[in-house]
PDB file of N, CA and C in Angstrom:
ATOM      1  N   UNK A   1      21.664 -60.733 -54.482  1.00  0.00           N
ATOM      2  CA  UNK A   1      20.947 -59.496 -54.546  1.00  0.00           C
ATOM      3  C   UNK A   1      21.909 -58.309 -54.531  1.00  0.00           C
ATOM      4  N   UNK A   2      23.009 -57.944 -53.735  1.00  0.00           N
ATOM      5  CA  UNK A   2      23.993 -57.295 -53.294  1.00  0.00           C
ATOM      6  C   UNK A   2      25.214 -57.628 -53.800  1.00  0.00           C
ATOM      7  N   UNK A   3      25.654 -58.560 -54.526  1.00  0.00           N
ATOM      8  CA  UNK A   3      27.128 -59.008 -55.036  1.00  0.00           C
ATOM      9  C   UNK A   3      27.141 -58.037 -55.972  1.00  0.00           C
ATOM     10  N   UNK A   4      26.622 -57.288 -56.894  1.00  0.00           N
ATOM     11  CA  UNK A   4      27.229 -56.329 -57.674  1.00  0.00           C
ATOM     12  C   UNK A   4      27.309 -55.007 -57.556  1.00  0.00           C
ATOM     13  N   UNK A   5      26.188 -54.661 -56.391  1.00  0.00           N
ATOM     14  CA  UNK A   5      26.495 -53.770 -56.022  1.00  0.00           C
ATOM     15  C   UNK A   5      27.755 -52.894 -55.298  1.00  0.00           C
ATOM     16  N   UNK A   6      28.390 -51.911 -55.969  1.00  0.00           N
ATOM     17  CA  UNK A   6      29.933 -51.625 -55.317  1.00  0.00           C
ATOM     18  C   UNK A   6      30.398 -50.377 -53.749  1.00  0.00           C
ATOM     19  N   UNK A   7      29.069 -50.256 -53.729  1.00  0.00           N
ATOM     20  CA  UNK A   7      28.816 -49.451 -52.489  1.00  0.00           C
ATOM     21  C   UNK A   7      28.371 -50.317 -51.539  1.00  0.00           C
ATOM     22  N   UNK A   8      27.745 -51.617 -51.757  1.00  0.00           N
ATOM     23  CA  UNK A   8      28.039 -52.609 -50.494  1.00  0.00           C
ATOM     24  C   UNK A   8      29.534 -53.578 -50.635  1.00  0.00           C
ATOM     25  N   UNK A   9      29.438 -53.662 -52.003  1.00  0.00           N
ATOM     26  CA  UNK A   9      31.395 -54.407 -51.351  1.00  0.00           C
ATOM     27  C   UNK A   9      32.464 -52.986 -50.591  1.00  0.00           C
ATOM     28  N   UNK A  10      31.908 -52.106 -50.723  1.00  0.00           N
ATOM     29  CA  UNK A  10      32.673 -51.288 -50.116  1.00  0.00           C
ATOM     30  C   UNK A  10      32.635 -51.295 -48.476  1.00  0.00           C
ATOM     31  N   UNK A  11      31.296 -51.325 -48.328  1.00  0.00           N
ATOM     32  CA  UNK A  11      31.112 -50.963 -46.433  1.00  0.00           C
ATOM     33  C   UNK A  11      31.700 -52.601 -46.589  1.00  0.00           C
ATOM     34  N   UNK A  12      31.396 -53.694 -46.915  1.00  0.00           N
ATOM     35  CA  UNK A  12      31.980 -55.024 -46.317  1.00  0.00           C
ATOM     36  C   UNK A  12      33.389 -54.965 -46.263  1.00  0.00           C
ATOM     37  N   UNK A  13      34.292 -54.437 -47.243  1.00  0.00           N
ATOM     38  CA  UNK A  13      35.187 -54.370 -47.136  1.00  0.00           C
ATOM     39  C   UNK A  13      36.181 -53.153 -46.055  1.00  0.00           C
ATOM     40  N   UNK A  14      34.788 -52.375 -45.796  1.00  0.00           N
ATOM     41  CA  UNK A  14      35.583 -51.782 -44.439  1.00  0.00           C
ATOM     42  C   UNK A  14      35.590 -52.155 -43.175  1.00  0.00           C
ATOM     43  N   UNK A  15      33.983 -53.158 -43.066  1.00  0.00           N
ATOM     44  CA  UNK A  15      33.642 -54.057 -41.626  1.00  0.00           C
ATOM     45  C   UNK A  15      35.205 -55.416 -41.671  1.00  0.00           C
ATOM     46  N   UNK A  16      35.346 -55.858 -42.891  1.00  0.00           N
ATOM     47  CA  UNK A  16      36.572 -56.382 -42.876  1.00  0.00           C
ATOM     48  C   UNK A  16      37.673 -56.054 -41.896  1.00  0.00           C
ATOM     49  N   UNK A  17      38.191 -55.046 -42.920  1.00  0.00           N
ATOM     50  CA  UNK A  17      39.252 -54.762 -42.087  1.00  0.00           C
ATOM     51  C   UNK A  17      38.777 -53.454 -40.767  1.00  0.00           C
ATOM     52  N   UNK A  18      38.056 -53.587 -40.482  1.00  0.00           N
ATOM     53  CA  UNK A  18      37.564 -52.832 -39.000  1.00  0.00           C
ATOM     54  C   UNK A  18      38.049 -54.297 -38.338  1.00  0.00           C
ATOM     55  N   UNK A  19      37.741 -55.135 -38.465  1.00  0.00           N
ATOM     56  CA  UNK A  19      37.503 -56.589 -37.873  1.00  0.00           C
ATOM     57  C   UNK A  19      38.854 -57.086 -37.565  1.00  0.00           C
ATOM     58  N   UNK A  20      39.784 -56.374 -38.315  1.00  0.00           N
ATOM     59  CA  UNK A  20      41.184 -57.242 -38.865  1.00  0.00           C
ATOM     60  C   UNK A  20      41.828 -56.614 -37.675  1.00  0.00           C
ATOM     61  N   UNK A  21      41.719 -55.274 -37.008  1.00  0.00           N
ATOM     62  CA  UNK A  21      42.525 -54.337 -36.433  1.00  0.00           C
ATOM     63  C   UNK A  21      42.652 -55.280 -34.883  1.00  0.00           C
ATOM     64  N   UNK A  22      41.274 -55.764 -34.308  1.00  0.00           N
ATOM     65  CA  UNK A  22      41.513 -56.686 -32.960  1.00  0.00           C
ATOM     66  C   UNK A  22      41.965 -58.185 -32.958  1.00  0.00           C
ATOM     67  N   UNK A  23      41.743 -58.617 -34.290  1.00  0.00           N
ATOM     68  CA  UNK A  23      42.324 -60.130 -34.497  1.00  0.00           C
ATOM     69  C   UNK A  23      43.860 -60.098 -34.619  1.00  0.00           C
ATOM     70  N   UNK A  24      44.315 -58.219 -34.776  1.00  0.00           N
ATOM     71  CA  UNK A  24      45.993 -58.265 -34.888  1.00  0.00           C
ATOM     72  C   UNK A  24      46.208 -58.092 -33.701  1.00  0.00           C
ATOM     73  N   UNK A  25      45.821 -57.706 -32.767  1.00  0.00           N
ATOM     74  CA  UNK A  25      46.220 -57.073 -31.620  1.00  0.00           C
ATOM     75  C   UNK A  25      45.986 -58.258 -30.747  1.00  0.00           C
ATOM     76  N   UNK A  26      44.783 -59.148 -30.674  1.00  0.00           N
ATOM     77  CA  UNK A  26      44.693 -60.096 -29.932  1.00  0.00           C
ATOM     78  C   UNK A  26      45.980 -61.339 -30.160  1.00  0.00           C
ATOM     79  N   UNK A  27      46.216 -61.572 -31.528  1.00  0.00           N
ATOM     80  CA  UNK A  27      46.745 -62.367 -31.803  1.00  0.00           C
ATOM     81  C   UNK A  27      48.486 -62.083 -31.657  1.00  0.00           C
ATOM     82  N   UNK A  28      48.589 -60.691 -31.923  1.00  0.00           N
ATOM     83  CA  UNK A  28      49.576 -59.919 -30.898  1.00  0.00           C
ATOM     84  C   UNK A  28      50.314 -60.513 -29.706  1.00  0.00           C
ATOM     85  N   UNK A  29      49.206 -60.460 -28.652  1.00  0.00           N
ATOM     86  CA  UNK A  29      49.275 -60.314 -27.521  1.00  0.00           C
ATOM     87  C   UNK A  29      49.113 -61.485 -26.917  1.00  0.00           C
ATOM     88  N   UNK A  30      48.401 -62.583 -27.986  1.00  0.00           N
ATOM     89  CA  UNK A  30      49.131 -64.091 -27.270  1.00  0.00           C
ATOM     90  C   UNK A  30      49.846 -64.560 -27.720  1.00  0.00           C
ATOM     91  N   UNK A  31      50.570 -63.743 -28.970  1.00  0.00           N
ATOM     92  CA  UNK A  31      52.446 -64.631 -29.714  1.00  0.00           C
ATOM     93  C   UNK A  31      52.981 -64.078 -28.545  1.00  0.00           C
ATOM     94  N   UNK A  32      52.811 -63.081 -28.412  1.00  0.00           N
ATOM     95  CA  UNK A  32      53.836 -62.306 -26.849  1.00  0.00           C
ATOM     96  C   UNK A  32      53.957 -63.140 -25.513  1.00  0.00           C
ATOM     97  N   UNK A  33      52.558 -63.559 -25.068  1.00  0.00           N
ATOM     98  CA  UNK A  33      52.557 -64.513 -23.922  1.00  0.00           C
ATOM     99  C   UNK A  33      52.902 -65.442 -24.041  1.00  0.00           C
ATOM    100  N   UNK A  34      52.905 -65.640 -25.380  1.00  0.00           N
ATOM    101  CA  UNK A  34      53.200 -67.377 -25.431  1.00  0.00           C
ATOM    102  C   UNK A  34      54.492 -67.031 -25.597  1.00  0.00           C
ATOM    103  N   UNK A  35      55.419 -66.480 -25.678  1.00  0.00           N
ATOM    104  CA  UNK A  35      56.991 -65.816 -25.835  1.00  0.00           C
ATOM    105  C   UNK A  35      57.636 -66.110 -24.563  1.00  0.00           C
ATOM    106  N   UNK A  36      56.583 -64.794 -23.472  1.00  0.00           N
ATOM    107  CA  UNK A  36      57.053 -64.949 -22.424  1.00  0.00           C
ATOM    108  C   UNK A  36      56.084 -63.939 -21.849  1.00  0.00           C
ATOM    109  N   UNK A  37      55.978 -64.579 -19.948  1.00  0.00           N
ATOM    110  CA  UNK A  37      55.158 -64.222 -19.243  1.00  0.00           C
ATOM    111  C   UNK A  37      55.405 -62.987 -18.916  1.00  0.00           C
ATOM    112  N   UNK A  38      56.604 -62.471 -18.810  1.00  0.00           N
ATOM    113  CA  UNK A  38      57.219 -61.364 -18.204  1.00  0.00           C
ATOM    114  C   UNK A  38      56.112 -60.080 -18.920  1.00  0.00           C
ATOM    115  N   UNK A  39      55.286 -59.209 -18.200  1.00  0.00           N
ATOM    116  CA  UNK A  39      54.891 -58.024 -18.685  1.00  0.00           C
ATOM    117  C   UNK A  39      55.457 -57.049 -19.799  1.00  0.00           C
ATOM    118  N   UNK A  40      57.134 -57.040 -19.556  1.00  0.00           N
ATOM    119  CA  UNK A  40      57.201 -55.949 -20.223  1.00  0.00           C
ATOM    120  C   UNK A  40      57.907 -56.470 -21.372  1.00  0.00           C
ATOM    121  N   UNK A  41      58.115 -57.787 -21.246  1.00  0.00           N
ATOM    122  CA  UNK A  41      58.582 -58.701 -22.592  1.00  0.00           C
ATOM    123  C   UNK A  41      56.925 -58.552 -23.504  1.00  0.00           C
ATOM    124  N   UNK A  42      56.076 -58.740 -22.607  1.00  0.00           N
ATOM    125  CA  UNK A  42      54.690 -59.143 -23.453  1.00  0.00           C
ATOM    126  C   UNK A  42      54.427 -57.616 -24.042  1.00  0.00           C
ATOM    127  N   UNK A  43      54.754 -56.811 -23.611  1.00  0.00           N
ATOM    128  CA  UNK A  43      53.905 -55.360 -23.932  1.00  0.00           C
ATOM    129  C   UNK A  43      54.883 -55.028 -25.362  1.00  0.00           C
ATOM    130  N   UNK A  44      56.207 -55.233 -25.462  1.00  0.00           N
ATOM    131  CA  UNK A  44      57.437 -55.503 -26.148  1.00  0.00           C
ATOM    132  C   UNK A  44      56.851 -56.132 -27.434  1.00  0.00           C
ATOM    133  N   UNK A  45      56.854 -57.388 -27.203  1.00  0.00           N
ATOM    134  CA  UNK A  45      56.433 -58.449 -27.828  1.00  0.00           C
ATOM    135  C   UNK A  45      55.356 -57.691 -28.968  1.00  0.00           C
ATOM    136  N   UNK A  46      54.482 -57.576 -28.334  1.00  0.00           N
ATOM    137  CA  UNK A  46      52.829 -56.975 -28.424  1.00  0.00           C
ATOM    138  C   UNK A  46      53.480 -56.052 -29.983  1.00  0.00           C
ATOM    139  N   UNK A  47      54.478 -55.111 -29.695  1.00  0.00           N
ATOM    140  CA  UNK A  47      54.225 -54.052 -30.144  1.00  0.00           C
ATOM    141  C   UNK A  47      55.259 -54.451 -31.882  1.00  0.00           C
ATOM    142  N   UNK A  48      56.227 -55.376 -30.978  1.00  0.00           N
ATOM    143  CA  UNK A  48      56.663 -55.642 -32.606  1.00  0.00           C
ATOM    144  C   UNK A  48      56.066 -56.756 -33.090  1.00  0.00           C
ATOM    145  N   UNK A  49      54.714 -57.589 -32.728  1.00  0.00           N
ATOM    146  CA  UNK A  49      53.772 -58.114 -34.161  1.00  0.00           C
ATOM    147  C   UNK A  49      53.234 -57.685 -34.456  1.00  0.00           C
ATOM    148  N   UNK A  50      52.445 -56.314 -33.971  1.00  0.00           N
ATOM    149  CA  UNK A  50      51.515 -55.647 -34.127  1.00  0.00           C
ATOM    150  C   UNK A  50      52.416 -54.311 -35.588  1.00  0.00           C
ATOM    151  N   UNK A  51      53.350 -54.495 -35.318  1.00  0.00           N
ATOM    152  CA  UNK A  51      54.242 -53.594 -36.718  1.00  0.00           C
ATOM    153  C   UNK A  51      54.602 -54.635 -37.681  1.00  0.00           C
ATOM    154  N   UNK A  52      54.660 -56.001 -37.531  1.00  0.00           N
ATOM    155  CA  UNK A  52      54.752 -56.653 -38.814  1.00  0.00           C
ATOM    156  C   UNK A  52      53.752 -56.826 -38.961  1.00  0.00           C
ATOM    157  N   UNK A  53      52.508 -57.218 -38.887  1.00  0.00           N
ATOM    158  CA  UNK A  53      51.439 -57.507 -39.023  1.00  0.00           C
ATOM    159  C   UNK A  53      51.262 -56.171 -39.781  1.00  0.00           C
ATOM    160  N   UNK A  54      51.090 -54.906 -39.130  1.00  0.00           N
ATOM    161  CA  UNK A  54      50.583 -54.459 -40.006  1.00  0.00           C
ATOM    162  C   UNK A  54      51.159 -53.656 -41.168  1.00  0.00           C
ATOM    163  N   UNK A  55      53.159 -53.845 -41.237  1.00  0.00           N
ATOM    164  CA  UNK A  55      53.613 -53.582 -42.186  1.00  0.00           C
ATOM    165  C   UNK A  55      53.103 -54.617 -43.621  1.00  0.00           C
ATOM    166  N   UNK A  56      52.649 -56.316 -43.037  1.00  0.00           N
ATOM    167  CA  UNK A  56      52.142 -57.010 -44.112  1.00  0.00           C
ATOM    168  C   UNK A  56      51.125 -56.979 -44.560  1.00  0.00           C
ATOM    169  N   UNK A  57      50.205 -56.216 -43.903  1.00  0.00           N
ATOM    170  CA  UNK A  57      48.851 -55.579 -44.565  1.00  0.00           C
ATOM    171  C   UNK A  57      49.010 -54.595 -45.225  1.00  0.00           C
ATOM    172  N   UNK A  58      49.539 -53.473 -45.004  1.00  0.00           N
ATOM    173  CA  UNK A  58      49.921 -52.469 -45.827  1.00  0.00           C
ATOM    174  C   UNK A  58      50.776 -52.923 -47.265  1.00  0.00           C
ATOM    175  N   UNK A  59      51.411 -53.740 -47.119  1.00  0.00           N
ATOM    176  CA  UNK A  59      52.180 -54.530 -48.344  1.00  0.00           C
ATOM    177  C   UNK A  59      51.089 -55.071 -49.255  1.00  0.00           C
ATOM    178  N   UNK A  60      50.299 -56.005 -48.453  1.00  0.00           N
ATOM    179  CA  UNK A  60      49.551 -56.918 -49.561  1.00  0.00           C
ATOM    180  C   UNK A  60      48.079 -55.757 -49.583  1.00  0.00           C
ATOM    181  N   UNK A  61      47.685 -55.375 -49.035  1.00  0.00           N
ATOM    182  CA  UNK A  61      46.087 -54.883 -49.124  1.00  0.00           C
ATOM    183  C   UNK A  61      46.447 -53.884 -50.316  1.00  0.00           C
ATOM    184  N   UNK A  62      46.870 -53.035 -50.602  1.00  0.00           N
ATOM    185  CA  UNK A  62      46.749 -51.553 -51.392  1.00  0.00           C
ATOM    186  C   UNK A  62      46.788 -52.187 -52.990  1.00  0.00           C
ATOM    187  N   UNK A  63      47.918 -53.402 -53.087  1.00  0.00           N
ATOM    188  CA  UNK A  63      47.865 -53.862 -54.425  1.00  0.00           C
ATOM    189  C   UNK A  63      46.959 -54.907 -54.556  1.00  0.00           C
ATOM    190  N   UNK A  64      46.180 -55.660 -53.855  1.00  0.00           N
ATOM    191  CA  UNK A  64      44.953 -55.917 -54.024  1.00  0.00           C
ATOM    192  C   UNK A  64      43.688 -55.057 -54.248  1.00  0.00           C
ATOM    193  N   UNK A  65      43.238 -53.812 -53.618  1.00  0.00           N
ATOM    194  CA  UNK A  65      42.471 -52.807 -54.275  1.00  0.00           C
ATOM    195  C   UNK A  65      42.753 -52.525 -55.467  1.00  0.00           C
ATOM    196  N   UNK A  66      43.856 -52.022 -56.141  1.00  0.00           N
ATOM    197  CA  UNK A  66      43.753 -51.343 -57.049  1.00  0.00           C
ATOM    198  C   UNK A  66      44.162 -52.510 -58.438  1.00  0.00           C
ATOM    199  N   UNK A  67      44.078 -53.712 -58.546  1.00  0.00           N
ATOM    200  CA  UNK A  67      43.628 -55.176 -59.743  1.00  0.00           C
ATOM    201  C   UNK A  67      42.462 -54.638 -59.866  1.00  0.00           C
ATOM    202  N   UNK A  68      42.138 -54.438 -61.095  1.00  0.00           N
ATOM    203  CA  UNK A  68      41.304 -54.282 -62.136  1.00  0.00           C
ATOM    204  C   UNK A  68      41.537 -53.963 -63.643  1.00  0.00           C
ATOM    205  N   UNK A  69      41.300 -55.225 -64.410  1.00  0.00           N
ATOM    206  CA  UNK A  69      41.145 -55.438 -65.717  1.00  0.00           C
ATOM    207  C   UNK A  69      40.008 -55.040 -66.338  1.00  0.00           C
ATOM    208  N   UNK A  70      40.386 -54.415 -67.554  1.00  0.00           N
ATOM    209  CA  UNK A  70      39.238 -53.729 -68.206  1.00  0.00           C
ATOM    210  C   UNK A  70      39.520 -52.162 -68.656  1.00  0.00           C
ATOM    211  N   UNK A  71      39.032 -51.547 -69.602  1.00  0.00           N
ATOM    212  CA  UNK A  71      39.064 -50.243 -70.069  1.00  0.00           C
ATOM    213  C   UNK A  71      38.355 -49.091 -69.288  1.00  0.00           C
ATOM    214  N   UNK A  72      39.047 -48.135 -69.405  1.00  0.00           N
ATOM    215  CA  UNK A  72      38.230 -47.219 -68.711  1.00  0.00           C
ATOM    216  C   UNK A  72      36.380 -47.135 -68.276  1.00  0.00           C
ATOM    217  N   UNK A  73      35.998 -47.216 -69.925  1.00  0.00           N
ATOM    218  CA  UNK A  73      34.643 -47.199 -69.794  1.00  0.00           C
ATOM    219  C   UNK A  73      34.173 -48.211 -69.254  1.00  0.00           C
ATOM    220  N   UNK A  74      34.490 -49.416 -68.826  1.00  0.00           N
ATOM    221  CA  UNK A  74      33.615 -50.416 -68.135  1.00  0.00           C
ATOM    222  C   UNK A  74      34.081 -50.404 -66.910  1.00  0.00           C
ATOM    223  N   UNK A  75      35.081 -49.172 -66.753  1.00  0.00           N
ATOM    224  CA  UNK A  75      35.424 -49.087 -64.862  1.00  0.00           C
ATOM    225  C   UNK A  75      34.576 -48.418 -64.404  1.00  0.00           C
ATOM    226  N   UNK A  76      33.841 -47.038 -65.527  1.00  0.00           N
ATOM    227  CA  UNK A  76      33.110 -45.775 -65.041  1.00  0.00           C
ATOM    228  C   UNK A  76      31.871 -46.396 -65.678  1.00  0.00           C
ATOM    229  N   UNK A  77      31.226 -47.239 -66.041  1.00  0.00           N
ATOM    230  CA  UNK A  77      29.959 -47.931 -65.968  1.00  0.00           C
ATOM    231  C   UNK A  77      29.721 -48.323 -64.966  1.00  0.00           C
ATOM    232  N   UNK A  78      30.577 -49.192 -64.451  1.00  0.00           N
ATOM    233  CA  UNK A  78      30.424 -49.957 -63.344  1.00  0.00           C
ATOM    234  C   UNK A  78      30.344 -49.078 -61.682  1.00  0.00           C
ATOM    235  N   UNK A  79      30.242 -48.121 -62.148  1.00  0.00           N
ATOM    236  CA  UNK A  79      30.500 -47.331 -60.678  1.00  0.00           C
ATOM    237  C   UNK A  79      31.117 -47.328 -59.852  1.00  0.00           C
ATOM    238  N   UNK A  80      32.582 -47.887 -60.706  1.00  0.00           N
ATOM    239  CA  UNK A  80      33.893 -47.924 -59.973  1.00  0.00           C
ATOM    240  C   UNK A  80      34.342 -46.538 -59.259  1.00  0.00           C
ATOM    241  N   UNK A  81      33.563 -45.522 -59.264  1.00  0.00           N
ATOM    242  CA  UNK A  81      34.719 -44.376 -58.310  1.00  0.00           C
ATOM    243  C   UNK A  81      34.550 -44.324 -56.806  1.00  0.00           C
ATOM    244  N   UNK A  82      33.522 -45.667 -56.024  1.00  0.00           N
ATOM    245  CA  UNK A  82      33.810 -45.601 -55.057  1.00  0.00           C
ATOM    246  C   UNK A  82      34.554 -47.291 -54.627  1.00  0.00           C
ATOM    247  N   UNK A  83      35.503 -47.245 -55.706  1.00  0.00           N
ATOM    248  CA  UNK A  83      36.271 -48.396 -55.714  1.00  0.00           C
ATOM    249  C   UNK A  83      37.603 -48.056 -54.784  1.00  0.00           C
ATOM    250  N   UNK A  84      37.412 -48.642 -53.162  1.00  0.00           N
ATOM    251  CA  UNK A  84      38.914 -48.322 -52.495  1.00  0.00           C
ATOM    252  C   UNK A  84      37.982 -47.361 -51.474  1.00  0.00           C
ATOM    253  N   UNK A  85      37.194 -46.735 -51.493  1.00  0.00           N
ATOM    254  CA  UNK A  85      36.914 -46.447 -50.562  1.00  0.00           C
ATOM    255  C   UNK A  85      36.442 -47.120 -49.198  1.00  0.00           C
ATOM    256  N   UNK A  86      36.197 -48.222 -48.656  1.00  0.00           N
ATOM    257  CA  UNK A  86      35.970 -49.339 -47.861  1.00  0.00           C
ATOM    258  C   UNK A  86      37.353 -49.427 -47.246  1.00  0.00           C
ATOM    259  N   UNK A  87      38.394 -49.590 -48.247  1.00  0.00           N
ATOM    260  CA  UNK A  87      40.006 -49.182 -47.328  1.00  0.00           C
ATOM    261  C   UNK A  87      40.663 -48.361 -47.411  1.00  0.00           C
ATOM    262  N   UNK A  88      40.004 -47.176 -47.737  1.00  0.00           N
ATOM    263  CA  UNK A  88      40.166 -45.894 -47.869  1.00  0.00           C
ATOM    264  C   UNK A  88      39.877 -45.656 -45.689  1.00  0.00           C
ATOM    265  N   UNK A  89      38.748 -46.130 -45.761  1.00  0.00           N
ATOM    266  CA  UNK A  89      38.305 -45.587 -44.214  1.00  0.00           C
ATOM    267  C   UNK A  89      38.839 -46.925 -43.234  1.00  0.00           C
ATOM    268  N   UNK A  90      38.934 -48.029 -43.978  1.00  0.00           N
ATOM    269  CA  UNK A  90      39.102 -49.035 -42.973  1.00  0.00           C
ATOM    270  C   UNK A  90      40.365 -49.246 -42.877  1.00  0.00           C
ATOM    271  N   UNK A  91      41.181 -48.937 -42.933  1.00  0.00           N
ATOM    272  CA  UNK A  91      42.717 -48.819 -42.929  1.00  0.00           C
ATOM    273  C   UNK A  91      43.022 -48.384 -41.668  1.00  0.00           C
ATOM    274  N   UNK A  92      42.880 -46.913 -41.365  1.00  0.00           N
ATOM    275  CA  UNK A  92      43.058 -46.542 -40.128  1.00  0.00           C
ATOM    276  C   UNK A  92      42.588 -46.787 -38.449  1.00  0.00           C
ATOM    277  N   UNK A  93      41.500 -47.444 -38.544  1.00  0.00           N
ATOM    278  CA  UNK A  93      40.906 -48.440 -37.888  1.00  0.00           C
ATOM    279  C   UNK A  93      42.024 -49.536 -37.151  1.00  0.00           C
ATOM    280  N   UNK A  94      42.945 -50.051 -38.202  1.00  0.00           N
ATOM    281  CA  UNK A  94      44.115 -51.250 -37.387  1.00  0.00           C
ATOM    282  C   UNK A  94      45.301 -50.192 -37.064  1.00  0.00           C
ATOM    283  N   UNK A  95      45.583 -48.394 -37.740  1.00  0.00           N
ATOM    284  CA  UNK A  95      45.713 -48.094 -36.649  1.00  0.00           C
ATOM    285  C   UNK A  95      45.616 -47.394 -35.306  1.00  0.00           C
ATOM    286  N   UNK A  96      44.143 -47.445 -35.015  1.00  0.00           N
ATOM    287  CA  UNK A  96      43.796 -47.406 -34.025  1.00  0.00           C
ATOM    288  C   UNK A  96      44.335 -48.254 -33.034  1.00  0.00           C
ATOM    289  N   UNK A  97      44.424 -49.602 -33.370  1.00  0.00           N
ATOM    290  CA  UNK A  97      44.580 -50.924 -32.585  1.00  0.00           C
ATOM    291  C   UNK A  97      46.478 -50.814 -32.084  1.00  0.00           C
ATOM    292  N   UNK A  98      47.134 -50.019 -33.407  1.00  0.00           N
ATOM    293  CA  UNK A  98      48.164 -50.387 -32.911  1.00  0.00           C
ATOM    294  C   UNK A  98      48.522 -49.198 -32.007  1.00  0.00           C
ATOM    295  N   UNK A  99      48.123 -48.199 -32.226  1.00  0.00           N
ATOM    296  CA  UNK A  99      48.110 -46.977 -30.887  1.00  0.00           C
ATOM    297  C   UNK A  99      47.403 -47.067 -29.603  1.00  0.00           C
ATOM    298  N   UNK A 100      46.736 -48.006 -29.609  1.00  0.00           N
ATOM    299  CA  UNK A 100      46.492 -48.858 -27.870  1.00  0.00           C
ATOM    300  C   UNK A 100      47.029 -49.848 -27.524  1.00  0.00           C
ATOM    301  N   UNK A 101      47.346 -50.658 -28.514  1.00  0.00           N
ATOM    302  CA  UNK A 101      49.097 -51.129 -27.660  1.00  0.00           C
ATOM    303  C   UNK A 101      50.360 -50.618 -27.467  1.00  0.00           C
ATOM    304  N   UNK A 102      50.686 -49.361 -28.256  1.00  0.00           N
ATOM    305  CA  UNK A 102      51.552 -48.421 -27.863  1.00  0.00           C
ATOM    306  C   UNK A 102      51.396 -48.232 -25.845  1.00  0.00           C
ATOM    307  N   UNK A 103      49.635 -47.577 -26.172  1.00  0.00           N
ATOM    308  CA  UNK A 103      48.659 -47.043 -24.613  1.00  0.00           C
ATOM    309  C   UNK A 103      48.771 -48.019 -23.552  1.00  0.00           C
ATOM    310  N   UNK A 104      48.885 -49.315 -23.929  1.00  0.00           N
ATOM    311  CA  UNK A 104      48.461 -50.427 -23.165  1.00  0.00           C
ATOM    312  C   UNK A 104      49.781 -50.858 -22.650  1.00  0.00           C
ATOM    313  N   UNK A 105      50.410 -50.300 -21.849  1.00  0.00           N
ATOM    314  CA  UNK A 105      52.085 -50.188 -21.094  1.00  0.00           C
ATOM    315  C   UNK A 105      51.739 -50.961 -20.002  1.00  0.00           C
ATOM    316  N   UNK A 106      52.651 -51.968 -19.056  1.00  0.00           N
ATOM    317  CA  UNK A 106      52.643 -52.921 -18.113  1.00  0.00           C
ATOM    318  C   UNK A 106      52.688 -51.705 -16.792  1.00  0.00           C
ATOM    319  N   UNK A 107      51.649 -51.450 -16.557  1.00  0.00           N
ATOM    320  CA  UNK A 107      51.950 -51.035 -14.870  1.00  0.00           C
ATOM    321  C   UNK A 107      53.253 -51.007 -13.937  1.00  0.00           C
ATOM    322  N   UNK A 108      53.725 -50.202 -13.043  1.00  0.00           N
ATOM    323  CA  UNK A 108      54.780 -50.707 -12.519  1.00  0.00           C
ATOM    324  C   UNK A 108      54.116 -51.180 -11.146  1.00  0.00           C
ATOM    325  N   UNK A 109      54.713 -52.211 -10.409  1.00  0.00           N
ATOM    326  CA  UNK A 109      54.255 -52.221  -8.904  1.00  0.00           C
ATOM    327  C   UNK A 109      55.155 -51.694  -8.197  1.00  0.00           C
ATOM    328  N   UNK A 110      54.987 -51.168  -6.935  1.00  0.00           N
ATOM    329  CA  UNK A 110      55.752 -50.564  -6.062  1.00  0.00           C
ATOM    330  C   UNK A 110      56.011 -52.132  -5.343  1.00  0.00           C
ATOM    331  N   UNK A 111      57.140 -52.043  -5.004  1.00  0.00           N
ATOM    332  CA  UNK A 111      57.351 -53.132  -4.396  1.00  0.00           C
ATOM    333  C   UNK A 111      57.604 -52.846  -2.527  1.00  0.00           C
ATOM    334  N   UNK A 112      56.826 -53.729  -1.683  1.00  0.00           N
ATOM    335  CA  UNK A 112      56.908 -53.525  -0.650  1.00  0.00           C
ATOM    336  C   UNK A 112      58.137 -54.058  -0.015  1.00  0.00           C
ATOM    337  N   UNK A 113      58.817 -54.310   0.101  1.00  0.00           N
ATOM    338  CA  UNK A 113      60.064 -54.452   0.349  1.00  0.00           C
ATOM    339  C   UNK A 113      61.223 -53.532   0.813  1.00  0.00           C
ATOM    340  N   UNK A 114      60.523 -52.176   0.026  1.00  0.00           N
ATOM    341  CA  UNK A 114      61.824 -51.314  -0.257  1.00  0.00           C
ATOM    342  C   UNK A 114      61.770 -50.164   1.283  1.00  0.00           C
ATOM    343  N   UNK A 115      61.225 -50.589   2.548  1.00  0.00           N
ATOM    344  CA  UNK A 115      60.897 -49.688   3.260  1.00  0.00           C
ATOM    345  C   UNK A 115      62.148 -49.413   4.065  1.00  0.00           C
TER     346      UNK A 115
END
């Protein structure tokens, strides 16, 4: 009913990658633990998969939007000009995710000891 329509592959393709931004961050944050237990190794950790991850989305996603074969006129039939908009808005969304693991810093404890 909806497969040709290009204003719903658009919102799907922004619930996509809305979706993509916590599966990086989660998945983040247990390559990190599973690295090492240490907090500030994990918060460390956290922050450089969370920059490859999403330097490899930024690599592969943008030249996947913009593949399309065909002549002008069957791009502007098709109601291609809200083609890219879905990761037009859903882009910034993962980084949201990676500016709360920036936020998401290991606590320090005061250590009782030091009296």
């Amino acid at each position: 009913m909806f497969h040709n329509d290009p204003v719903t592959k658009e919102i799907i393709a922004f619930f996509i990658l809305a979706a993509i931004g916590p599966v990086l961050y989660v998945a983040a944050t247990l390559i990190a633990r599973w690295i090492s237990p240490i907090p500030r190794h994990i918060y460390i950790g956290r922050l450089v998969f969370m920059f490859v991850f999403c330097v490899l989305i930024l690599i592969y996603l943008p030249s996947a939007a913009v593949a399309f074969s065909g002549n002008r006129e069957r791009y502007y039939e098709r109601i291609m000009e809200v083609r890219g908009m879905g990761m037009m808005y859903g882009l910034p969304t993962i980084g949201i995710w990676v500016i709360l693991a920036l936020l998401n810093r290991p606590k320090k404890i005061p250590d009782d000891n030091t009296v």
